[in-house]
Protein backbone atom coordinates (compact mmCIF):
# COMPACT_ATOMS: atom_id res chain seq x y z
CA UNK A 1 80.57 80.08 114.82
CA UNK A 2 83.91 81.30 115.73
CA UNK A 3 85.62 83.98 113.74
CA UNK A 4 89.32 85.86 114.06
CA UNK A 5 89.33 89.56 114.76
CA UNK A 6 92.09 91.49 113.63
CA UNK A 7 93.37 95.18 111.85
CA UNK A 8 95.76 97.72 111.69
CA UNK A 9 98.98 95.56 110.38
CA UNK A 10 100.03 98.13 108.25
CA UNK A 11 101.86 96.41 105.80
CA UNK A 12 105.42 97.95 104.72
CA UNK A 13 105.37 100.42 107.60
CA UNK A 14 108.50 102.25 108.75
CA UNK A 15 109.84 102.89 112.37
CA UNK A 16 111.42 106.01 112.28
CA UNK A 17 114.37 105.25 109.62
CA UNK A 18 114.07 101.43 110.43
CA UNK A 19 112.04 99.15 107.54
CA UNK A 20 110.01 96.66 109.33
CA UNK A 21 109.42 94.08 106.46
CA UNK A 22 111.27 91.29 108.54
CA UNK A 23 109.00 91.87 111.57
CA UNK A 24 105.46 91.74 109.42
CA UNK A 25 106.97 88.39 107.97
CA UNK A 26 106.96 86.77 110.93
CA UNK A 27 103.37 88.43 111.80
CA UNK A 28 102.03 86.95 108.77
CA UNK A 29 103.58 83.67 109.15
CA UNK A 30 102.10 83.59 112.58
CA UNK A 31 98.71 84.77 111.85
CA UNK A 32 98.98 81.96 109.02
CA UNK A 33 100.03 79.09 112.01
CA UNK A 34 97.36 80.63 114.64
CA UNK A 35 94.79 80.11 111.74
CA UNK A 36 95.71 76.83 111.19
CA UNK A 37 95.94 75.67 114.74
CA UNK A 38 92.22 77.50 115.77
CA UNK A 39 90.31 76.58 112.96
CA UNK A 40 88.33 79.40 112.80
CA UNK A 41 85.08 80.00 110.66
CA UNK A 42 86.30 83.76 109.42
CA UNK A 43 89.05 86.11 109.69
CA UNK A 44 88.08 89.44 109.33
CA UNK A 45 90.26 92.68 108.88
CA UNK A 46 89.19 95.69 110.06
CA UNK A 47 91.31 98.45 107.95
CA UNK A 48 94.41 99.73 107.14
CA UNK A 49 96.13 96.44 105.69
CA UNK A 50 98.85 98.93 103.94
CA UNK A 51 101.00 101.54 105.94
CA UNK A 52 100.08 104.08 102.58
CA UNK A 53 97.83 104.19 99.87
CA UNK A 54 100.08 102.78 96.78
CA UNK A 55 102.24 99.68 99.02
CA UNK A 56 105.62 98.83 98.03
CA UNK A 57 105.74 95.76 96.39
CA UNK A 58 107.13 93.73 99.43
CA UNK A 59 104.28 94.91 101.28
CA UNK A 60 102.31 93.67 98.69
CA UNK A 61 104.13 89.87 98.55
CA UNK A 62 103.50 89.92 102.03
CA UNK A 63 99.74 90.81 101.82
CA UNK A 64 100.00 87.62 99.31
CA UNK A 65 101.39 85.05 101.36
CA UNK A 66 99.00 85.93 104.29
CA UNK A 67 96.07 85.56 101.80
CA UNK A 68 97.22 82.63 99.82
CA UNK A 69 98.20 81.10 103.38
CA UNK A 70 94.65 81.88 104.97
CA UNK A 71 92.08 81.24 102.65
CA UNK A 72 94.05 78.99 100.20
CA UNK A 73 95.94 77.03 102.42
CA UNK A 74 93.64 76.57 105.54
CA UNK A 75 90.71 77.64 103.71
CA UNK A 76 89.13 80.12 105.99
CA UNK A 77 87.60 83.13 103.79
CA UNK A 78 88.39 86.41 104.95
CA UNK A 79 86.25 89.75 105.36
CA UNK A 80 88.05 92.90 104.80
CA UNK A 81 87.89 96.71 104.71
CA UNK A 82 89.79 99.43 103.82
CA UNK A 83 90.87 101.93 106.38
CA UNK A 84 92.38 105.69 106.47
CA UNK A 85 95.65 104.68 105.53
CA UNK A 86 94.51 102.32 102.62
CA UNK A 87 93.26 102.96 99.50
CA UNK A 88 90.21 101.11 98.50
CA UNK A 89 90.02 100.25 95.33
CA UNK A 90 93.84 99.02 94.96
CA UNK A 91 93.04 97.22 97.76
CA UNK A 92 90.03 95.36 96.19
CA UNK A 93 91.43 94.95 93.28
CA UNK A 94 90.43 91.94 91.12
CA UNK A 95 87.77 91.39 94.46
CA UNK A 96 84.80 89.66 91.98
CA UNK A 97 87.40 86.98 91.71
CA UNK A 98 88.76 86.82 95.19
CA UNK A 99 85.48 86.73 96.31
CA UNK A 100 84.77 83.71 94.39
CA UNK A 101 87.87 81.67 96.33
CA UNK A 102 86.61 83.27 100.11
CA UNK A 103 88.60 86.39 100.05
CA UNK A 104 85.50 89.39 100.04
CA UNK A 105 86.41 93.07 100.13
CA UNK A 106 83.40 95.67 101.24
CA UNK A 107 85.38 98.38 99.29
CA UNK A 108 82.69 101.49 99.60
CA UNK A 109 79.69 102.78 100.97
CA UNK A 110 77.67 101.42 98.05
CA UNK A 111 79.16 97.89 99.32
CA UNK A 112 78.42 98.15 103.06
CA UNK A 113 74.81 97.03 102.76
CA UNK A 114 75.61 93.90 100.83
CA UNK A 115 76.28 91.20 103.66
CA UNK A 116 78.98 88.41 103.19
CA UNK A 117 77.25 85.45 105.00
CA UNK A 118 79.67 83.00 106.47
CA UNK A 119 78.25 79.85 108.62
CA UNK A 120 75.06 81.77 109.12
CA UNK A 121 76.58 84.89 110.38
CA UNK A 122 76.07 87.95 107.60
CA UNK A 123 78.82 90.70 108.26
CA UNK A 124 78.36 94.09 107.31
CA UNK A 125 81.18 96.39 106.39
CA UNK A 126 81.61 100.01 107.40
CA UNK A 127 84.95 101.21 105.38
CA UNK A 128 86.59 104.23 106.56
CA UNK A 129 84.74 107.43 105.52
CA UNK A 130 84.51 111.11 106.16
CA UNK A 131 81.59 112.95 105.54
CA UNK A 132 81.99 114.44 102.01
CA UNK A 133 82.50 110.65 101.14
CA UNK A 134 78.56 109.98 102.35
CA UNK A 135 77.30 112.86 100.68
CA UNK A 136 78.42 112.24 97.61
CA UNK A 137 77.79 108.24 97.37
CA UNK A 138 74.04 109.63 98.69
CA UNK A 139 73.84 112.88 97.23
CA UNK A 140 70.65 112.03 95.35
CA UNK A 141 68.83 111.73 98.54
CA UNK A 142 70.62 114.93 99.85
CA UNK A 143 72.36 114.07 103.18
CA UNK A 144 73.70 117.74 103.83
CA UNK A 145 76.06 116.86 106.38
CA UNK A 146 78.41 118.77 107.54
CA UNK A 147 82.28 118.56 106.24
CA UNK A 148 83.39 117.84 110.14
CA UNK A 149 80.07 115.83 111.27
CA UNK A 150 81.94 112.43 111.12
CA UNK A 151 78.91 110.96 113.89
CA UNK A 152 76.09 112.09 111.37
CA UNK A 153 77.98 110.62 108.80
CA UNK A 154 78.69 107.19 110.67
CA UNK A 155 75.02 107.43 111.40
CA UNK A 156 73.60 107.97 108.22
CA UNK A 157 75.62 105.05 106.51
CA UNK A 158 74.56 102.88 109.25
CA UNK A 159 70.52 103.27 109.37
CA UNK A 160 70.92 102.09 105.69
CA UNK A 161 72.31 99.02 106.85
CA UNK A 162 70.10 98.69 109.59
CA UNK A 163 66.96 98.83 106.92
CA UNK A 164 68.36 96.12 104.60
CA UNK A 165 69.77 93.78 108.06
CA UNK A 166 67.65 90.31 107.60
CA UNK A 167 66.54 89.99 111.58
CA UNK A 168 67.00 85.82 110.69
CA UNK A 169 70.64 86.02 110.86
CA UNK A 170 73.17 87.65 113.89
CA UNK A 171 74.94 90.48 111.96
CA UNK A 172 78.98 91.17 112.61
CA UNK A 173 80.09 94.98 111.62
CA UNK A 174 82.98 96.06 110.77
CA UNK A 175 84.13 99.34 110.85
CA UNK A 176 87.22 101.50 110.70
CA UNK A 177 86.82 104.87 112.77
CA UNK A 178 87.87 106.82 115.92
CA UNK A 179 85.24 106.13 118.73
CA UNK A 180 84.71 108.63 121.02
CA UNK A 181 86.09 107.85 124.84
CA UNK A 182 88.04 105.29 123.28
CA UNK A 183 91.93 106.70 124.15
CA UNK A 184 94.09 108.34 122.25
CA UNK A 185 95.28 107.72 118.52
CA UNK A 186 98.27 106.64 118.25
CA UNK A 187 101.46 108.15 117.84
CA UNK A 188 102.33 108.43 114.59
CA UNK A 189 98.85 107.59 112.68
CA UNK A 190 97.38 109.83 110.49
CA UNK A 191 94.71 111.36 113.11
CA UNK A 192 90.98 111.23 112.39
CA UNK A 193 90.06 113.31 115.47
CA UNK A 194 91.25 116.81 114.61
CA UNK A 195 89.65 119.48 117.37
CA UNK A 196 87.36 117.36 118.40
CA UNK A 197 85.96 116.47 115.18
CA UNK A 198 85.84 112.86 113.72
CA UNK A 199 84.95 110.92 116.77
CA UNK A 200 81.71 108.32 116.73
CA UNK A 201 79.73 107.92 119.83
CA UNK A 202 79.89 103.86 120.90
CA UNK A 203 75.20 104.55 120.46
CA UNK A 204 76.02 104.70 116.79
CA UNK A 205 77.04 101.21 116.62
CA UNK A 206 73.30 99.61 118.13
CA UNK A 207 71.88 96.60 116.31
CA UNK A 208 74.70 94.72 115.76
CA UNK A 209 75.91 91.25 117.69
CA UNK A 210 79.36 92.40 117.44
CA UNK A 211 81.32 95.16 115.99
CA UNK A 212 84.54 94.41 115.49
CA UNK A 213 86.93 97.81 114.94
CA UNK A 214 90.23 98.94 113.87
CA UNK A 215 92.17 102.21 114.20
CA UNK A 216 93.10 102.08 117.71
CA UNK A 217 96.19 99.95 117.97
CA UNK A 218 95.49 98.58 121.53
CA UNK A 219 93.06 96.05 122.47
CA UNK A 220 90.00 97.36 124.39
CA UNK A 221 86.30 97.04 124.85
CA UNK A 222 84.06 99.55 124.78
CA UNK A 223 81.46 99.50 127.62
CA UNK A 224 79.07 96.99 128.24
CA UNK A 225 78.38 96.61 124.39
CA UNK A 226 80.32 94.07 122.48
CA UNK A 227 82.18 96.74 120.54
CA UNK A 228 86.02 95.74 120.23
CA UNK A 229 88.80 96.89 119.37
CA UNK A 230 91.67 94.35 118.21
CA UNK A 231 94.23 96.60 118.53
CA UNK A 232 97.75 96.33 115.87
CA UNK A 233 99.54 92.98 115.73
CA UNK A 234 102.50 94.53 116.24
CA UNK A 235 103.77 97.95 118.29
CA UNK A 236 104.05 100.31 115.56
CA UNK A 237 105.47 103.31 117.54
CA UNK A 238 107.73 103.76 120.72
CA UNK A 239 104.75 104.89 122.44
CA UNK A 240 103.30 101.02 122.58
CA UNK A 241 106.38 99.62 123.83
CA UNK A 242 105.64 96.78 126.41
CA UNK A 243 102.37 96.76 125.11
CA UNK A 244 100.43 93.20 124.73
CA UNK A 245 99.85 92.57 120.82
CA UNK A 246 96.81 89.59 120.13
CA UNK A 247 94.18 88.69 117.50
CA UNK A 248 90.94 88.17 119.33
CA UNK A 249 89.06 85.05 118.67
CA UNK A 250 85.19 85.93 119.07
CA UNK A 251 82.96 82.70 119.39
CA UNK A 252 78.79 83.30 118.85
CA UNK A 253 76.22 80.92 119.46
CA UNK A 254 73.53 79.80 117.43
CA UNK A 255 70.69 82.45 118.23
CA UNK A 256 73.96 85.14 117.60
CA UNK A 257 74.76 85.72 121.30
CA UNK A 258 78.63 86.31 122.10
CA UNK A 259 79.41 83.25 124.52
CA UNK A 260 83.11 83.86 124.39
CA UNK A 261 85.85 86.14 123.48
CA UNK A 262 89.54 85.01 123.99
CA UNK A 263 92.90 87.38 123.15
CA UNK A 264 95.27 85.28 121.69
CA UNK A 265 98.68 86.96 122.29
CA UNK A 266 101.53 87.78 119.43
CA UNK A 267 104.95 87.45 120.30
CA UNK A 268 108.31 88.05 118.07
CA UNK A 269 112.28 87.74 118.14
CA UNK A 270 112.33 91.54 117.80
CA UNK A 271 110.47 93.81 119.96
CA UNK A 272 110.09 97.33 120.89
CA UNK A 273 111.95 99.09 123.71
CA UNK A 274 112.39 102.31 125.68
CA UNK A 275 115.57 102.89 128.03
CA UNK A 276 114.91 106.05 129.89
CA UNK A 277 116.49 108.17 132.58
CA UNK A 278 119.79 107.15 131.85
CA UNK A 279 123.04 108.41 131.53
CA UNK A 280 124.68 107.95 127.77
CA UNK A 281 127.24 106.08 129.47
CA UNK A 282 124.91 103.87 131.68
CA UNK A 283 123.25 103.13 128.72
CA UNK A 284 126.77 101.46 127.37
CA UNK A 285 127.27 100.30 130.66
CA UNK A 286 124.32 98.38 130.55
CA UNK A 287 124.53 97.06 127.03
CA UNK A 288 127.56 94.75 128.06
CA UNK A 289 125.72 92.81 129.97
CA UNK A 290 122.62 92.17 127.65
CA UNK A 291 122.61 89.32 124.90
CA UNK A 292 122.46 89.93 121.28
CA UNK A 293 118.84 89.50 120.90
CA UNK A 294 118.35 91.21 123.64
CA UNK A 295 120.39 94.32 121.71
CA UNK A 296 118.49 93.59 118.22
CA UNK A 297 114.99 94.94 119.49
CA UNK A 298 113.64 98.52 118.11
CA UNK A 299 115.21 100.92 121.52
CA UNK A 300 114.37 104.32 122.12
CA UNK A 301 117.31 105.17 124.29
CA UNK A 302 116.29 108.87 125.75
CA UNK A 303 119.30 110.01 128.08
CA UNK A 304 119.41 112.63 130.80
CA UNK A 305 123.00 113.93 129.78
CA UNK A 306 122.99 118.00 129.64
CA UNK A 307 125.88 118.24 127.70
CA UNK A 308 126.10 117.30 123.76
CA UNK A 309 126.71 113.82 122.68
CA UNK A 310 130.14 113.48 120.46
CA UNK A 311 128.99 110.68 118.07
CA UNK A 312 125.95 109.90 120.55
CA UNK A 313 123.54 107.84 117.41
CA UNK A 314 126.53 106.13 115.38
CA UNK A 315 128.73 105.18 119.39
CA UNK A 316 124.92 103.51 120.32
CA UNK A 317 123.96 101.27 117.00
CA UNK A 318 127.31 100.08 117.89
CA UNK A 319 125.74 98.24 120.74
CA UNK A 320 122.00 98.53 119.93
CA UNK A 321 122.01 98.40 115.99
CA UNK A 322 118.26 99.57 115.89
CA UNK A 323 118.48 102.46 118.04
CA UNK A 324 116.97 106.03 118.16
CA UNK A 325 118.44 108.19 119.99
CA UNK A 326 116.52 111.02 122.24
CA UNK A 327 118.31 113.83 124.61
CA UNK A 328 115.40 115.94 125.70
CA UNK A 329 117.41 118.88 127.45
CA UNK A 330 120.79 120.27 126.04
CA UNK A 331 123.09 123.16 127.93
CA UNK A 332 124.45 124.93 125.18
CA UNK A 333 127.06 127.83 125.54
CA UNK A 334 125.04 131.05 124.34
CA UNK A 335 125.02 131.66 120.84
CA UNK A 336 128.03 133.95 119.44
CA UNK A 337 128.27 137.57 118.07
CA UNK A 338 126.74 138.25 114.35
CA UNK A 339 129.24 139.33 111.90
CA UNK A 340 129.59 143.33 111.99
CA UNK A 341 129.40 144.70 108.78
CA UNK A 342 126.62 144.88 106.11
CA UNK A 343 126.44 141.52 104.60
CA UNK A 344 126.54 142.73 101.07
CA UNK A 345 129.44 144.82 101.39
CA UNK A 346 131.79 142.43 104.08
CA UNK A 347 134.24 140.82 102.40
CA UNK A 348 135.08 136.46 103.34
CA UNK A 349 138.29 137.79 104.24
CA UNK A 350 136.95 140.26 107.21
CA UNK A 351 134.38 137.52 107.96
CA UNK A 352 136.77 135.02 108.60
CA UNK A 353 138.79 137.44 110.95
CA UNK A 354 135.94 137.76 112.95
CA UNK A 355 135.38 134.38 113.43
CA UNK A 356 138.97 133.59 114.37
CA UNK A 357 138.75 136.34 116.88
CA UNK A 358 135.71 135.27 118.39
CA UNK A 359 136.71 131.41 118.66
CA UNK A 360 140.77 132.34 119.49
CA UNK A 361 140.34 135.62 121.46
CA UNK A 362 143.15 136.93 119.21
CA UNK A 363 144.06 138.41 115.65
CA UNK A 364 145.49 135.70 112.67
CA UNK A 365 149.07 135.97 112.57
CA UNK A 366 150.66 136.94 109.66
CA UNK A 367 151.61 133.73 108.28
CA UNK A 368 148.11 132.71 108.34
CA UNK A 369 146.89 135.99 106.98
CA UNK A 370 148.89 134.95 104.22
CA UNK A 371 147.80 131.31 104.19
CA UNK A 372 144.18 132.78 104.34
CA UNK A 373 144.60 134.88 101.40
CA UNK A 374 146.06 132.57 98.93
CA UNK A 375 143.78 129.95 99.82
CA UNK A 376 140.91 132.20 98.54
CA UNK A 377 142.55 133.29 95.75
């Protein structure tokens, strides 16, 4: 059977102040065309479908159209779990139904050892979790891990699995967590490894045929085990610029075996960009000669000027309308004297003389003495 892997599309997410609502349409009408052309078995989705816990609603229309184009169009059911940034049971709402029409949600912990079987393949579900989250769904059986033992945690959930697993059928997990030696998080996601707590050593995830993860946004295996990661459809900070986005198509054969895995690549009108090392100027310079596609994709312009920008952000989206703009060293002319005075005594009038003498190197004449006065009055 062949099956889609895929996570992390975070749904209504923002880049910096820029909505990217027209870039995840176009993700989800690809993913919709890439399921129709490879015909797969599955898709699953592992975690984080929504960029927060309660979507907008556009995120939410979009979440529609990739179902309704999926699994009611092209008919391929879909496995999904909920991840850090998603909240589970809005997620899985109405899920007895959607299971019904091929959409199944493994919501919880008390879900994860209740298989969907698809073409002969039963995959298991491992949503995201932190430890309190396993003691209490087990806390009749008295777990007693600790608050910051995410591996005991990952470990306990997933020798209950292992005990209910039928050995007559290759098992698929999913899972949403940070594995240790995997890379860094990335920039901008709300971090599960916090001083060196949350991380999951790659042994945890023995007895499966494939374990297909999400939280990383780049694609990656993990040593010689099948244990993937598909990585984000799309670059959702300026940190993954030029990065390769894909959905990886995983193919097993009949005894379970992974025979193939192929990383079908994303591509989009808009993209995301860094200019660095470049003079503010240069940078206009260099616009000119650049189509207007070419100035439409998400830029990080960071400039080496020294001096301050007049206008820098407003004289860029000029030329690159979805711009940030980063100067990482300033020269400033040291700070100016404080007022002299008490403050609760000195009157606007004396602190206004001050600051003419400090910016003019002289006194206010007496015309605008008088000016000054009878403005404040």
């Amino acid at each position: 059977m062949r099956f889609l892997h895929t996570a992390d599309w975070h749904l209504g997410k923002r880049l910096h102040d820029f909505s990217l609502l027209d870039v995840q349409r176009e993700l989800v009408e690809s993913l919709v065309e890439l399921v129709g052309e490879s015909r797969p078995d599955a898709m699953v989705v592992a975690g984080d479908v929504f960029d927060t816990q309660v979507p907008q609603v556009a995120a939410l229309e979009l979440w529609e159209a990739a179902v309704d184009g999926i699994v009611g169009e092209h008919g391929v059911p879909m496995v999904v779990i909920p991840g850090n940034h998603d909240h589970a049971d809005r997620l899985a709402v109405h899920s007895g139904l959607a299971s019904r029409a091929g959409l199944h949600f493994i919501r919880s912990l008390r879900h994860c050892e209740q298989p969907v079987v698809i073409a002969g393949v039963a995959f298991y579900g491992m949503p995201f979790h932190k430890p309190v989250h396993v003691n209490a769904t087990y806390r009749d059986e008295l777990p007693g891990i600790g608050d910051f033992d995410y591996a005991a945690a990952m470990a306990y959930a997933l020798d209950r699995v292992r005990k209910v697993r039928s050995p007559d059928l290759p098992a698929v997990l999913l899972a949403h967590a940070f594995v240790d030696g995997a890379g860094e998080e990335p920039e901008g996601e709300d971090a599960i490894q916090v001083g060196g707590a949350g991380a999951i050593p790659i042994s945890a995830f023995g007895g499966f045929n494939y374990v297909a993860l999400g939280h990383l946004h780049g694609a990656r295996q993990l040593g010689k085990a099948h244990v993937h990661y598909s990585g984000s459809p799309y670059p959702y900070s300026f940190s993954e610029a030029g990065h390769e986005k894909c959905v990886q198509v995983v193919e097993l054969n009949d005894e379970g075996e992974v025979v193939g895995i192929e990383r079908l690549p994303l591509s989009f009108d808009r993209q995301v960009r860094r200019l660095d090392g470049l003079s503010f100027n240069d940078v206009l310079l260099q616009a000119e000669g650049l189509t207007r596609q070419e100035r439409e994709h998400y830029t990080l312009v960071r400039v080496n000027d020294t001096e301050p920008l007049d206008n820098g952000l407003a004289r860029l989206r000029e030329w690159y309308p979805h711009a940030v703009l980063e100067q990482p060293e300033i020269t400033v002319a040291g700070a100016g004297p404080r007022l002299v005075g008490d403050y609760k005594t000195l009157t606007v009038e004396d602190a206004f003389r001050q600051f003419y003498r400090h910016t003019f190197e002289e006194d206010l004449t007496g015309i605008e003495e008088e000016i000054l006065l009878e403005v404040l009055s």
